[in-house]
N, C-alpha and C. Protein backbone atom coordinates (compact mmCIF):
# COMPACT_ATOMS: atom_id res chain seq x y z
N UNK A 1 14.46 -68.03 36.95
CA UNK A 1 14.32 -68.76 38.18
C UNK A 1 12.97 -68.52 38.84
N UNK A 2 12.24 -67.22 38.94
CA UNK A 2 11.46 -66.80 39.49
C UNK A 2 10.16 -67.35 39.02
N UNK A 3 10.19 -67.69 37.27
CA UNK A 3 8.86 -68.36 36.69
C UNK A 3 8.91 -69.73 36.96
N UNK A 4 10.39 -70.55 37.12
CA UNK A 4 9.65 -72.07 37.67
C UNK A 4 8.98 -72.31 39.02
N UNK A 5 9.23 -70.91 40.12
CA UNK A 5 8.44 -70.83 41.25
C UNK A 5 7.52 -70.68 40.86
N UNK A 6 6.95 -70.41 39.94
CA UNK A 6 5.43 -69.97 39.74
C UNK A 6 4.59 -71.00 39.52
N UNK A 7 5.40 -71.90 38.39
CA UNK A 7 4.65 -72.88 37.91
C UNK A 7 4.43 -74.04 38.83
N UNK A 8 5.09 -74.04 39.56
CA UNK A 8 5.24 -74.87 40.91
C UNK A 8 3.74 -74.44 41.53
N UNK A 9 3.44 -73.25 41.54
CA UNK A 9 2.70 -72.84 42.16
C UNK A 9 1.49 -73.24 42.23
N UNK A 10 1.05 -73.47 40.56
CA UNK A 10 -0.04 -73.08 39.61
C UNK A 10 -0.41 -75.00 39.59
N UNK A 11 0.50 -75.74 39.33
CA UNK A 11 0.54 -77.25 39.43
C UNK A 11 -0.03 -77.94 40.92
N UNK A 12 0.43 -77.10 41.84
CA UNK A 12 0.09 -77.70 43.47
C UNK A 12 -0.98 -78.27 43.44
N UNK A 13 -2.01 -77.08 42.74
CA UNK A 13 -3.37 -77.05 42.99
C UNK A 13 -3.85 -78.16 42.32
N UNK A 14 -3.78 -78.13 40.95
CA UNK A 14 -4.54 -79.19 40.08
C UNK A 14 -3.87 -80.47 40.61
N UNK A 15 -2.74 -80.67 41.31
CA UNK A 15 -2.75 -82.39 41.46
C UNK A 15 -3.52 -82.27 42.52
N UNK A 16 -3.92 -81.35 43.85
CA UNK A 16 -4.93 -81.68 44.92
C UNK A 16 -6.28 -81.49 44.28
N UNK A 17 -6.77 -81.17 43.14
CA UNK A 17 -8.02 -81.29 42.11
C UNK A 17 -8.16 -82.66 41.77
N UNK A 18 -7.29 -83.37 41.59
CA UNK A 18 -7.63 -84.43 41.11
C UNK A 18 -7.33 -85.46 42.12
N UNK A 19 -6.78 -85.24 43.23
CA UNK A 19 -6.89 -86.15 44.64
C UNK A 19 -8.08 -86.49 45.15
N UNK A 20 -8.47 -85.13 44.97
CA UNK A 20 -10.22 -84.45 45.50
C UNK A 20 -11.02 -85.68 45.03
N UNK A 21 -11.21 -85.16 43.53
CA UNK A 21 -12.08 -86.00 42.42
C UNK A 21 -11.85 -87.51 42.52
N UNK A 22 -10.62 -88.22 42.92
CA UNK A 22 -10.32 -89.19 43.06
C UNK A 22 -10.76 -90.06 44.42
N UNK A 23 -11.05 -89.30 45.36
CA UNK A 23 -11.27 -89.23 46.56
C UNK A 23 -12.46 -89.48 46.31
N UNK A 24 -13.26 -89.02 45.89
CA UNK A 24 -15.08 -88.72 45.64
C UNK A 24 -15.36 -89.87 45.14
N UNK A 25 -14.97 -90.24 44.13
CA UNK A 25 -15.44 -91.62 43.27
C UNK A 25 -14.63 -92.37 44.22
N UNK A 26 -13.94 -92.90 44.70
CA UNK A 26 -13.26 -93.60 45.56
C UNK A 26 -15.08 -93.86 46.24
N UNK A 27 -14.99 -92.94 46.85
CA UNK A 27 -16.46 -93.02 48.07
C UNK A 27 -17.66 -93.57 47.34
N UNK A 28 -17.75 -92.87 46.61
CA UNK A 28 -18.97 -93.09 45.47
C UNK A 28 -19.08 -94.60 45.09
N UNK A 29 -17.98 -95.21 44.71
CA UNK A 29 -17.77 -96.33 43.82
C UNK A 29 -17.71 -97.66 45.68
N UNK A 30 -17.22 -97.17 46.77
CA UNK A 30 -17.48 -97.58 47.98
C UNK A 30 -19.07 -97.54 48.28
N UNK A 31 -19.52 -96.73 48.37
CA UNK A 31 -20.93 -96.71 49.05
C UNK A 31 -21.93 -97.34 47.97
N UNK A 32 -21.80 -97.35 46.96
CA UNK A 32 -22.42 -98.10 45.53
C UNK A 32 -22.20 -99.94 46.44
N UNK A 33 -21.18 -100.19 46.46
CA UNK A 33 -20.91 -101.55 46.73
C UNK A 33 -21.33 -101.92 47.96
N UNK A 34 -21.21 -101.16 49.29
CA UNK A 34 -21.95 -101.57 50.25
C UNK A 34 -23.17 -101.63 50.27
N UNK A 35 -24.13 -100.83 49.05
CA UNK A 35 -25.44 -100.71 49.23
C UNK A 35 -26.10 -102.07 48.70
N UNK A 36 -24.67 -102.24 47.47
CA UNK A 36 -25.79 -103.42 46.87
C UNK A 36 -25.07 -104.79 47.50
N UNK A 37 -24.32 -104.81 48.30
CA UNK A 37 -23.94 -106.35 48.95
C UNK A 37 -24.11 -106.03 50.48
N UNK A 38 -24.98 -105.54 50.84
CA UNK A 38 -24.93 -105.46 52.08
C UNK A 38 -26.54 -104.81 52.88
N UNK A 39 -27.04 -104.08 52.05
CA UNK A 39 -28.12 -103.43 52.20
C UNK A 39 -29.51 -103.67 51.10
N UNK A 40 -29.13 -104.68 50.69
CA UNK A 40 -30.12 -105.12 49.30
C UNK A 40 -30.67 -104.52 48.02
N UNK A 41 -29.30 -103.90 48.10
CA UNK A 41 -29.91 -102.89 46.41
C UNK A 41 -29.88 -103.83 45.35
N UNK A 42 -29.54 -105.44 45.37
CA UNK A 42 -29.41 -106.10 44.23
C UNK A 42 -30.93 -106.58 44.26
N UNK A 43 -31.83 -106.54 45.18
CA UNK A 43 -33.43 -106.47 44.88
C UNK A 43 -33.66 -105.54 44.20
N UNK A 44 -33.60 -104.26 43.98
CA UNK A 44 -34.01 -103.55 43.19
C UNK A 44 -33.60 -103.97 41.40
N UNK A 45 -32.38 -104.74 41.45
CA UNK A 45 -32.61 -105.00 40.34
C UNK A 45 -33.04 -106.66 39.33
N UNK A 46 -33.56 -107.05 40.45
CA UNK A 46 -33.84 -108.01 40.14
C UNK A 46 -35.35 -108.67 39.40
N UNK A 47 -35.40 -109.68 38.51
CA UNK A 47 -36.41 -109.46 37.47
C UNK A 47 -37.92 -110.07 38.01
N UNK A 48 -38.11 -109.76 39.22
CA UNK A 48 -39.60 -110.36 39.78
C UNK A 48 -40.34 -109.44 38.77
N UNK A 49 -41.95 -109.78 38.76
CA UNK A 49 -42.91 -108.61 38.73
C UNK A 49 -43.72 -108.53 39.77
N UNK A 50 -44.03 -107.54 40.50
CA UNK A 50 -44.84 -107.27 41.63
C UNK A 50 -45.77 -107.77 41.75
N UNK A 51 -46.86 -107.73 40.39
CA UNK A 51 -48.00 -107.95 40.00
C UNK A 51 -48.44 -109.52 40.00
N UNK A 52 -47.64 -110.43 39.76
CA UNK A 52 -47.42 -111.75 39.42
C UNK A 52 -47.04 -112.18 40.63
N UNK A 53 -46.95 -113.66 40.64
CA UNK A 53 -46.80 -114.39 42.04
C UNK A 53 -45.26 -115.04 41.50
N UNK A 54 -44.32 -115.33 42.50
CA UNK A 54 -42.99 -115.68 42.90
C UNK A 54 -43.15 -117.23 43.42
N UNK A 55 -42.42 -117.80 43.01
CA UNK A 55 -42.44 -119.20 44.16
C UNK A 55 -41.00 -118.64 44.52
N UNK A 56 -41.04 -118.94 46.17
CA UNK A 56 -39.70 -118.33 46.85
C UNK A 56 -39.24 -119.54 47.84
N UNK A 57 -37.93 -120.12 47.37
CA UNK A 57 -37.38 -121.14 48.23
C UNK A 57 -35.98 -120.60 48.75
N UNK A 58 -36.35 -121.04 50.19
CA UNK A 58 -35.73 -120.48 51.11
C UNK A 58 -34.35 -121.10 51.69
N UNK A 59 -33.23 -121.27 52.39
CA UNK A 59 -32.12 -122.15 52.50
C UNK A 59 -32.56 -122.97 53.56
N UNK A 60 -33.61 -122.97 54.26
CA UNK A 60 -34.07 -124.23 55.02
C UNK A 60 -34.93 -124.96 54.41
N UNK A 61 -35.23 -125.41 53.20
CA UNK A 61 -36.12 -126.30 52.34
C UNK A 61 -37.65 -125.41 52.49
N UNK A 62 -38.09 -124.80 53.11
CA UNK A 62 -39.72 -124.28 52.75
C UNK A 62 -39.58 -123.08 51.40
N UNK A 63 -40.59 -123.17 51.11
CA UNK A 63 -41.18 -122.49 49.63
C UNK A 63 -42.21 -121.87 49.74
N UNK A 64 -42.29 -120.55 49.77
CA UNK A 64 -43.72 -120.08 49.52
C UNK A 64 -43.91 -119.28 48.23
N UNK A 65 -44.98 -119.19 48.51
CA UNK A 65 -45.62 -118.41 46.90
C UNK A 65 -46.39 -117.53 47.71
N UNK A 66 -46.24 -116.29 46.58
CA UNK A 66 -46.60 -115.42 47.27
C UNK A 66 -46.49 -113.77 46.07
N UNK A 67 -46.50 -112.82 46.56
CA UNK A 67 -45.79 -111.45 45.73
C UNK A 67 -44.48 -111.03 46.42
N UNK A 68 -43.77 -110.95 45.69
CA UNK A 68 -43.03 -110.66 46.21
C UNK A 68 -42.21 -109.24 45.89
N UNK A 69 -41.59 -108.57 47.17
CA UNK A 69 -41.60 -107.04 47.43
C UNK A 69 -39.91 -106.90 47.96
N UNK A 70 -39.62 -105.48 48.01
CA UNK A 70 -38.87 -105.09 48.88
C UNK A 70 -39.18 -104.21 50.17
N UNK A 71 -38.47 -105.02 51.33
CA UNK A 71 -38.73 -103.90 52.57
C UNK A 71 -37.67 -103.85 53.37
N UNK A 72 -37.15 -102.44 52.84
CA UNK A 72 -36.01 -101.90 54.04
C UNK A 72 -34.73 -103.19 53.17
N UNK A 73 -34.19 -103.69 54.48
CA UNK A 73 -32.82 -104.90 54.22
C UNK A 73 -33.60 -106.44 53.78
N UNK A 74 -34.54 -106.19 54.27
CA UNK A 74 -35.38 -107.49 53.76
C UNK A 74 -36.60 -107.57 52.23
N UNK A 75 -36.91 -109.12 51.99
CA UNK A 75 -37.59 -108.75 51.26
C UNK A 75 -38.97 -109.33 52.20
N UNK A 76 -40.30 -108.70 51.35
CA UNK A 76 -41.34 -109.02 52.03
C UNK A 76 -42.64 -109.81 50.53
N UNK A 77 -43.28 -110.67 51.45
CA UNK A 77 -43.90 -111.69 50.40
C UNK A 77 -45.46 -111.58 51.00
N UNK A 78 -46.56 -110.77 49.95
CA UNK A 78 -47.63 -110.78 50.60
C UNK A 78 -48.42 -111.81 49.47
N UNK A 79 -49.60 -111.90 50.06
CA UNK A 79 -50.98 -112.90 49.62
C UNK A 79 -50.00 -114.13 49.56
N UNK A 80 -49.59 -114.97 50.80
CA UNK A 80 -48.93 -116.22 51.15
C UNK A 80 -49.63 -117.12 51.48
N UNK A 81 -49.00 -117.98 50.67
CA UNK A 81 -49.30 -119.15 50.40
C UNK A 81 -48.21 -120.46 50.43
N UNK A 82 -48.35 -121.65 51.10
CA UNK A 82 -47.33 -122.30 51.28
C UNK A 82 -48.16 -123.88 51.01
N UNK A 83 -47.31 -124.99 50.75
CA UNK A 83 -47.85 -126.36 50.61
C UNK A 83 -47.33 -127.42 52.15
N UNK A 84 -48.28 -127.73 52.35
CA UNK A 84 -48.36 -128.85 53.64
C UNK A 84 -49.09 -130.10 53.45
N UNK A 85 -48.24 -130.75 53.75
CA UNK A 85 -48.47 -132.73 53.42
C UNK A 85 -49.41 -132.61 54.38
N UNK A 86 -50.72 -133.81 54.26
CA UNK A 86 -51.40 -133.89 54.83
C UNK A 86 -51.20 -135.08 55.40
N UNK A 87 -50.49 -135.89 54.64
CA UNK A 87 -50.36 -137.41 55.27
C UNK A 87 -48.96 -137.81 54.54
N UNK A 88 -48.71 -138.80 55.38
CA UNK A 88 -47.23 -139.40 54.72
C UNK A 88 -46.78 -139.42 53.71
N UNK A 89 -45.94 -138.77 52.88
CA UNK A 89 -45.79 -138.76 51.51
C UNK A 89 -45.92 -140.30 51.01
N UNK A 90 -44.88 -141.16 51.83
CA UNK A 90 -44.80 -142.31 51.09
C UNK A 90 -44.97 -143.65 52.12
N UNK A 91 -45.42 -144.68 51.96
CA UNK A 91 -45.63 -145.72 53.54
C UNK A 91 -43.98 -146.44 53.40
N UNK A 92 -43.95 -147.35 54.23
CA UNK A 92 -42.79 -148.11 54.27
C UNK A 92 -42.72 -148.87 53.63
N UNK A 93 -43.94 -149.51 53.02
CA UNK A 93 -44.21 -150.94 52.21
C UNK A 93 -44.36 -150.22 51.16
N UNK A 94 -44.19 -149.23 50.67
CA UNK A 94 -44.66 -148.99 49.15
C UNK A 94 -43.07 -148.11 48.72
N UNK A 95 -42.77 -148.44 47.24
CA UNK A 95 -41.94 -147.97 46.17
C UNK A 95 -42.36 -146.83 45.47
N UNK A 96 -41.51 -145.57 44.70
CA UNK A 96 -41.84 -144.88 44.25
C UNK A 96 -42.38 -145.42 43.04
N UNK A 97 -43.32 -145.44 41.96
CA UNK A 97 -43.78 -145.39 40.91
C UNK A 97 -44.87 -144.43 40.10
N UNK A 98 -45.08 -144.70 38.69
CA UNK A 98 -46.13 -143.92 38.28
C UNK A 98 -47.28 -143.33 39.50
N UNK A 99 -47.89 -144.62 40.18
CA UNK A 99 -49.28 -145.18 40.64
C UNK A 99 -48.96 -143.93 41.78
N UNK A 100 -47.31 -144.18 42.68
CA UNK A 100 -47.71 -143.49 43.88
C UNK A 100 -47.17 -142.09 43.96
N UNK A 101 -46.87 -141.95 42.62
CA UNK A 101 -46.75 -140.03 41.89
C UNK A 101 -47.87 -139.41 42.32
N UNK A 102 -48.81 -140.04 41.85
CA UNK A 102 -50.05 -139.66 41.63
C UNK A 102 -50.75 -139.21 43.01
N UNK A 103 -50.43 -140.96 43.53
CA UNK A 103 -50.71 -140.72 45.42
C UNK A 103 -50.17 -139.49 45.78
N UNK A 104 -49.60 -138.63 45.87
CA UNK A 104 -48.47 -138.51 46.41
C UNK A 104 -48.49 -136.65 46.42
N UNK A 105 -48.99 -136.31 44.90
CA UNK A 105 -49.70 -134.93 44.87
C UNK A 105 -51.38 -134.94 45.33
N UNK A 106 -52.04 -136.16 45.51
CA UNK A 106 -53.46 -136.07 46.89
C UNK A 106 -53.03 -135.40 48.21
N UNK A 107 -51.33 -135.83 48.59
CA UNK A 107 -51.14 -136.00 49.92
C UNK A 107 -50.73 -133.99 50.26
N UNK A 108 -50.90 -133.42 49.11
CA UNK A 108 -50.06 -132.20 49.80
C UNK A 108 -51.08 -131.11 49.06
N UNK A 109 -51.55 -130.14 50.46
CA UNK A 109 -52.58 -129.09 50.16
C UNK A 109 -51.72 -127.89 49.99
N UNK A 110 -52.17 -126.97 49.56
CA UNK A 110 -51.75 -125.38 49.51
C UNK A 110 -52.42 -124.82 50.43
N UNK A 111 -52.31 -124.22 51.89
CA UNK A 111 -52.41 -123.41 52.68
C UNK A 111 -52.09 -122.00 52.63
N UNK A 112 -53.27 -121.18 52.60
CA UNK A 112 -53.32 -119.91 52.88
C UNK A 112 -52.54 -119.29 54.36
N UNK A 113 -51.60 -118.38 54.36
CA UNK A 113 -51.07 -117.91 55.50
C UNK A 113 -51.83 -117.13 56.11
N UNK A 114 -52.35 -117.45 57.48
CA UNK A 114 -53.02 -116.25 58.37
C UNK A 114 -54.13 -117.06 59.16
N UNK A 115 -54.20 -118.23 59.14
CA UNK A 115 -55.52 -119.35 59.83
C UNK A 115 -54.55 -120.16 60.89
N UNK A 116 -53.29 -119.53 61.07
CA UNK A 116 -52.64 -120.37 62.04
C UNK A 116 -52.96 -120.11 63.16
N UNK A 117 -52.48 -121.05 64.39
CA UNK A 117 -52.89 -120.90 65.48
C UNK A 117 -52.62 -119.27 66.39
N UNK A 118 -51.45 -119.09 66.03
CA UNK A 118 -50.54 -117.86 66.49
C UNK A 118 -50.80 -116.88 65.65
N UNK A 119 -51.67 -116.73 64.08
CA UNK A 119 -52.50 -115.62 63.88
C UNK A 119 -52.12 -114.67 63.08
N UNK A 120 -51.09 -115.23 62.12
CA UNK A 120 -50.27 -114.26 61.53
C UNK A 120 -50.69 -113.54 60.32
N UNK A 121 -50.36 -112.21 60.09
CA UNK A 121 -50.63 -111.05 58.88
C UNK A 121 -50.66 -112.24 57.77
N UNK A 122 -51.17 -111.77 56.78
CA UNK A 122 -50.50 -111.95 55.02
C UNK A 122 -49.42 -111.78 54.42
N UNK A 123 -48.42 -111.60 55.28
CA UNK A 123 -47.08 -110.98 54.81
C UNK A 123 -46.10 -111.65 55.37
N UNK A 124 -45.04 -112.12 54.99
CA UNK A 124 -43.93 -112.80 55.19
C UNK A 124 -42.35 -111.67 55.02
N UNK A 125 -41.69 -111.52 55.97
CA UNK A 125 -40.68 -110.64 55.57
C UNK A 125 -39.54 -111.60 56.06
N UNK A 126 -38.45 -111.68 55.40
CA UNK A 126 -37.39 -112.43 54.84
C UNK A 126 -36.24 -112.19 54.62
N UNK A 127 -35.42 -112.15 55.77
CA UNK A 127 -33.82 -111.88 55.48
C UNK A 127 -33.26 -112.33 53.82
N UNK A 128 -32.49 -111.17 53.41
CA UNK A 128 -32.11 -111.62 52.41
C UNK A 128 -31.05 -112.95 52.15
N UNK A 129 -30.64 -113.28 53.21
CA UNK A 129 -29.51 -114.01 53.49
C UNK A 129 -30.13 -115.41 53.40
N UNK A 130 -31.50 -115.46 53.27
CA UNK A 130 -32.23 -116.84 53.53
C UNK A 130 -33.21 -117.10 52.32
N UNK A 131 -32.66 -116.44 51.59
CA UNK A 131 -33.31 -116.55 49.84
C UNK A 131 -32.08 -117.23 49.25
N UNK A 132 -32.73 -118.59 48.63
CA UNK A 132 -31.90 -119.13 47.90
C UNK A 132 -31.75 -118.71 46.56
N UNK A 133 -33.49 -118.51 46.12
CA UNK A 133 -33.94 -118.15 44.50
C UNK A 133 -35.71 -117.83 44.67
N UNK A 134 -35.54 -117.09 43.64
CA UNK A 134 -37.36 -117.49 43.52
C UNK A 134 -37.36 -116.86 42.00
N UNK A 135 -38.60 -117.82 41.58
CA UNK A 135 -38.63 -117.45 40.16
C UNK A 135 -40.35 -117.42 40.58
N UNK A 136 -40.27 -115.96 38.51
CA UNK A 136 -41.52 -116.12 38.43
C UNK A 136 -42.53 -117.02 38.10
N UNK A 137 -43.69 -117.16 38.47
CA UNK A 137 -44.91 -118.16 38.05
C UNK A 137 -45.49 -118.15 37.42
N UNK A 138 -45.76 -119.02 36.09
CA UNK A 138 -47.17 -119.25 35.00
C UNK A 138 -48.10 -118.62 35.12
N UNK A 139 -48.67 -118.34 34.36
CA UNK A 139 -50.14 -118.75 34.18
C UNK A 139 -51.10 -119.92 34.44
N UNK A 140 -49.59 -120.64 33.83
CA UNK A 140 -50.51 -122.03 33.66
C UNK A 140 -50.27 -123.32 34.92
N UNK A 141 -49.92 -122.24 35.96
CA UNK A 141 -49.05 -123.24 37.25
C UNK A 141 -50.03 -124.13 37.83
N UNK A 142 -49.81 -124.87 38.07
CA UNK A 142 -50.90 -126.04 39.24
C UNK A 142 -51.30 -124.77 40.18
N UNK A 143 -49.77 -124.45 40.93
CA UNK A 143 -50.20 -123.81 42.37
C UNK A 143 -50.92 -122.55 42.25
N UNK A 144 -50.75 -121.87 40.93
CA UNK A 144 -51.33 -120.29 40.80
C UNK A 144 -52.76 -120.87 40.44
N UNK A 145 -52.78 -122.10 40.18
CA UNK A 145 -54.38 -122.40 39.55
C UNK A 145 -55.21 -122.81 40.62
N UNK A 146 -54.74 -123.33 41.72
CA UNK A 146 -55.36 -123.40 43.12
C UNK A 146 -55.34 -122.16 44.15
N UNK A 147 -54.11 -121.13 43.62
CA UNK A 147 -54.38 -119.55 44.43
C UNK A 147 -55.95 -119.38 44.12
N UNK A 148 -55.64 -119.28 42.61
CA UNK A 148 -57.23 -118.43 41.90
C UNK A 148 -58.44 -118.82 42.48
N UNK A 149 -58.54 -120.84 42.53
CA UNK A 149 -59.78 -121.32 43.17
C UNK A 149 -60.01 -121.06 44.68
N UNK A 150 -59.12 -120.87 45.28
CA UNK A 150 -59.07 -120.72 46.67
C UNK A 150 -59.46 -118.59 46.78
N UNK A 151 -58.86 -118.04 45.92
CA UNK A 151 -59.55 -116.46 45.87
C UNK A 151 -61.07 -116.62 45.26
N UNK A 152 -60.99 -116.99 44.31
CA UNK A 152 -62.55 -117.19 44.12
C UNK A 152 -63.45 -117.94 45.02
N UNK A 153 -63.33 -118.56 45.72
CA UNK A 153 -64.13 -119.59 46.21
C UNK A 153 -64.17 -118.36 47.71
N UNK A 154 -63.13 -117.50 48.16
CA UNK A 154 -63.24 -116.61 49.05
C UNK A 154 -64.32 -115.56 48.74
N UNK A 155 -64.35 -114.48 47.92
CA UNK A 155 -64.70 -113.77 48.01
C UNK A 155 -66.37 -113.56 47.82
């Protein structure tokens, strides 16, 4: 009688050993999930390269290009660059065709960020919540080929 008290004894422990351990990864496997849906750890794994330029479209229709980074809960997008129509994409009297394709990339410049009126850094920082996608950019991109002329033609 006296040894099944014992073993009673000896058992208590190891099932609160493994409550413990269960408890831990419980937390572990919790704080893992808040970090990456809530605090932006799924930037860290995501396949940008730093080095290379991003076109980044946003859930209100604008797009910039730019590098793109992580900062803090947000992400951040430096050497920005964005495209602005200069004139009406299309008139009222005219149809889309070959002819006014053509028109049509005359009508829209690539603007450097930081010549605005209100004066802003090189850097764009960006709720994650307002990233739709951004993929990486060519070599052989139109817009990375007008970054380059517009850096060269700077310095």
């Amino acid at each position: 009688m006296e040894n099944s008290g014992i073993n009673r004894i000896v058992q208590a422990p190891r099932k609160k050993s493994h409550i413990k351990w269960l408890l831990v990864f419980l937390l572990i496997l919790a704080g893992s999930v808040v970090y990456y849906y809530f605090l932006g750890g799924q930037a860290l794994l995501s396949p940008q390269n730093e080095n290379s330029y991003q076109a980044v479209f946003l859930t209100n229709g604008q797009v910039y290009f730019g590098k793109l980074g992580k900062s803090g809960r947000s992400f951040v997008l430096r050497d920005v660059y964005y495209l602005k129509a200069t004139s009406p994409l299309q008139s009222a009297s005219s149809t889309p065709d070959a002819a006014s394709l053509t028109d049509t990339q005359k009508n829209i410049e690539l603007v450097k960020l930081g010549a605005e009126l209100h004066g802003p850094e090189d850097a764009v920082f960006i709720e994650k919540s307002q990233v739709l996608f951004w993929e990486n950019m060519k070599d052989s991109s139109k817009v990375l080929e007008a970054i380059k002329q517009y850096q060269a033609s700077t310095n």
